[in-house]
N, C-alpha and C. Protein backbone atom coordinates (compact mmCIF):
# COMPACT_ATOMS: atom_id res chain seq x y z
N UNK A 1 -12.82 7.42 15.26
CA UNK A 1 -12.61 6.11 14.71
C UNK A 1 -11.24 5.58 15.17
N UNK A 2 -11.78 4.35 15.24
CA UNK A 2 -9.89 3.62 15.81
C UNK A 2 -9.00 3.38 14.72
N UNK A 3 -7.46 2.73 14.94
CA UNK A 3 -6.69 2.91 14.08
C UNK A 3 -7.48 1.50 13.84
N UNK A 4 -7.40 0.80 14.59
CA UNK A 4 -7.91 -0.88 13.79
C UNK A 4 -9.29 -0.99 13.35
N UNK A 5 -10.04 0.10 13.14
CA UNK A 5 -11.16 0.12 12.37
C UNK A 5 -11.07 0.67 10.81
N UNK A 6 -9.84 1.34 10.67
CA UNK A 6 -9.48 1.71 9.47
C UNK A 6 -9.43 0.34 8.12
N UNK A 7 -9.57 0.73 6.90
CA UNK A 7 -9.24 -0.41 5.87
C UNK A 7 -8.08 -0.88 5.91
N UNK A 8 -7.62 -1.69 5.49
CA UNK A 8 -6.07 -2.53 5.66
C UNK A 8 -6.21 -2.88 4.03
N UNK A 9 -4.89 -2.84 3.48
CA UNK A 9 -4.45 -3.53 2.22
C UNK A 9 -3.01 -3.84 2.29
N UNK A 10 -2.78 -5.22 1.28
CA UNK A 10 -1.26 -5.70 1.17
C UNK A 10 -0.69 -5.12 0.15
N UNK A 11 0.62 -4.67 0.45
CA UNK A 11 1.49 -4.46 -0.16
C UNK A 11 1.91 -5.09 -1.08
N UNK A 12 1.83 -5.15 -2.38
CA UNK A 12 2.68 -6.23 -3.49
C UNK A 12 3.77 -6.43 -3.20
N UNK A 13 4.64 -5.60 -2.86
CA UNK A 13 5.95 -5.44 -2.89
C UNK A 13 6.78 -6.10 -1.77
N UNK A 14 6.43 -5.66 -0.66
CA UNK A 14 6.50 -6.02 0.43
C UNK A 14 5.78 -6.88 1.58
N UNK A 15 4.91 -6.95 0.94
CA UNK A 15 3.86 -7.94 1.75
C UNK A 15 3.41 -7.62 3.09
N UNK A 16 3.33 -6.44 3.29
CA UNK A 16 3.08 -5.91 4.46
C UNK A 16 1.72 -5.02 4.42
N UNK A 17 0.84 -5.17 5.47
CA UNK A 17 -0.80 -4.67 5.56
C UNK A 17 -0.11 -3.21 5.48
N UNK A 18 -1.21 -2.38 5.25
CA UNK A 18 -1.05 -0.97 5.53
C UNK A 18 -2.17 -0.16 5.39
N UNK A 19 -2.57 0.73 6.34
CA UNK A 19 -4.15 1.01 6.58
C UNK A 19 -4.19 2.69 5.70
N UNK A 20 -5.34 2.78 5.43
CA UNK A 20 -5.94 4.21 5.04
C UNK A 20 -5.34 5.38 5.92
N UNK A 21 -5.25 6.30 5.26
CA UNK A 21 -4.72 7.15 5.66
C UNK A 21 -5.32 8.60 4.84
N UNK A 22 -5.50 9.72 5.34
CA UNK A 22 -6.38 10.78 5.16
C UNK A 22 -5.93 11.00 4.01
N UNK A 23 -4.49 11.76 3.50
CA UNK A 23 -4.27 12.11 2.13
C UNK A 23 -4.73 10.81 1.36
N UNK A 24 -5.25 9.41 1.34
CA UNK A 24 -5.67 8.40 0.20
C UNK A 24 -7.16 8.52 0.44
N UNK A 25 -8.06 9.59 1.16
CA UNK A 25 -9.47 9.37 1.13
C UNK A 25 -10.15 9.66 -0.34
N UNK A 26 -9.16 10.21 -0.74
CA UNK A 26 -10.09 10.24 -2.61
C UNK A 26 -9.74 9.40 -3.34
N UNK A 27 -8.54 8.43 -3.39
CA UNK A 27 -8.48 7.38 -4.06
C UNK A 27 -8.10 6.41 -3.89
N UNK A 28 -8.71 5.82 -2.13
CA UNK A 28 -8.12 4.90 -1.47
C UNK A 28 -7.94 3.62 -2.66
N UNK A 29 -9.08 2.91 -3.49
CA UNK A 29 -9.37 1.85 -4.51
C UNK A 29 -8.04 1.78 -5.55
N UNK A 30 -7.43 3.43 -5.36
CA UNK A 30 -6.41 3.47 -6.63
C UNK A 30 -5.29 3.37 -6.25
N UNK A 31 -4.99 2.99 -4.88
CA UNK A 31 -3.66 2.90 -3.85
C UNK A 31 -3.18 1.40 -3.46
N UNK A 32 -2.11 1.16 -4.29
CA UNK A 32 -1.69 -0.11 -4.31
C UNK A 32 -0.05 -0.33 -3.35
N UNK A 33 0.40 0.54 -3.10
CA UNK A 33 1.71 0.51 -2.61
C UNK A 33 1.60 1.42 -1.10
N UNK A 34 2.78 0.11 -0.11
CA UNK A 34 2.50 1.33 1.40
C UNK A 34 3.32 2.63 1.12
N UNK A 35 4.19 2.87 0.12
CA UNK A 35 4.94 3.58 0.71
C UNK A 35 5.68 4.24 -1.17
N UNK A 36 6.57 5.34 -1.00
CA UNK A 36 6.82 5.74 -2.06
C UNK A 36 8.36 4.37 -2.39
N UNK A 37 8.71 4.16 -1.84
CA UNK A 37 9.88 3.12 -1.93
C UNK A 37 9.45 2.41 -2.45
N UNK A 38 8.18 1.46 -2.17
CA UNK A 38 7.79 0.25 -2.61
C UNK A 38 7.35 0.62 -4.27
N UNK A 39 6.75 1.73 -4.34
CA UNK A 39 6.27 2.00 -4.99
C UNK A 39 7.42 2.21 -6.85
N UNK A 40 8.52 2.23 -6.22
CA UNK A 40 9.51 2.59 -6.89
C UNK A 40 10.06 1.44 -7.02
N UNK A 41 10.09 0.63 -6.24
CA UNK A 41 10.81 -0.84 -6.01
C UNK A 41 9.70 -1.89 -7.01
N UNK A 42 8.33 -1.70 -7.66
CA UNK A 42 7.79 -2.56 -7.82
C UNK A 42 8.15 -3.39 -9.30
N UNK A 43 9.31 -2.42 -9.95
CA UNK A 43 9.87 -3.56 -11.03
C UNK A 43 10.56 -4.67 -10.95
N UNK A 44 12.11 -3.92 -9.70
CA UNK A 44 12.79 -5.07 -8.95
C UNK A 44 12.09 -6.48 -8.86
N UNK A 45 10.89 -6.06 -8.54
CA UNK A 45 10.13 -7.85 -7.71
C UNK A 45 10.03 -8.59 -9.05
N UNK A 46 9.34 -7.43 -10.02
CA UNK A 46 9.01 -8.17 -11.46
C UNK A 46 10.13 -9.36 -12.24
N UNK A 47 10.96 -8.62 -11.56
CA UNK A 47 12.13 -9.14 -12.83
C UNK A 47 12.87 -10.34 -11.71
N UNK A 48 13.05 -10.36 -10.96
CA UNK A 48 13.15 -11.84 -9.59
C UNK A 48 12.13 -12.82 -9.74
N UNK A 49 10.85 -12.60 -9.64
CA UNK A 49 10.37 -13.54 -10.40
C UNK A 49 10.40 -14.32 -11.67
């Protein structure tokens, strides 16, 4: 399979696509953040708004 056949999702945080990746094949649906940073960063945005 190609890399651009993979799923793509946006980043809340960052607004940046970011595709499937093997360790998220069991809970790709439950994977909202590209990265552990963003993932840590997602109050920052809360409170700027």
């Amino acid at each position: 399979m190609k890399k651009t056949d993979l799923p793509q999702k946006i980043c809340p945080v960052c607004n940046r696509p970011f595709t499937w990746r093997k360790k998220w094949a069991k809970n790709w649906s439950e994977v909202k953040y590209c990265s552990k940073l963003c993932s840590s960063n997602r109050y920052t945005l809360k409170r700027k708004n």
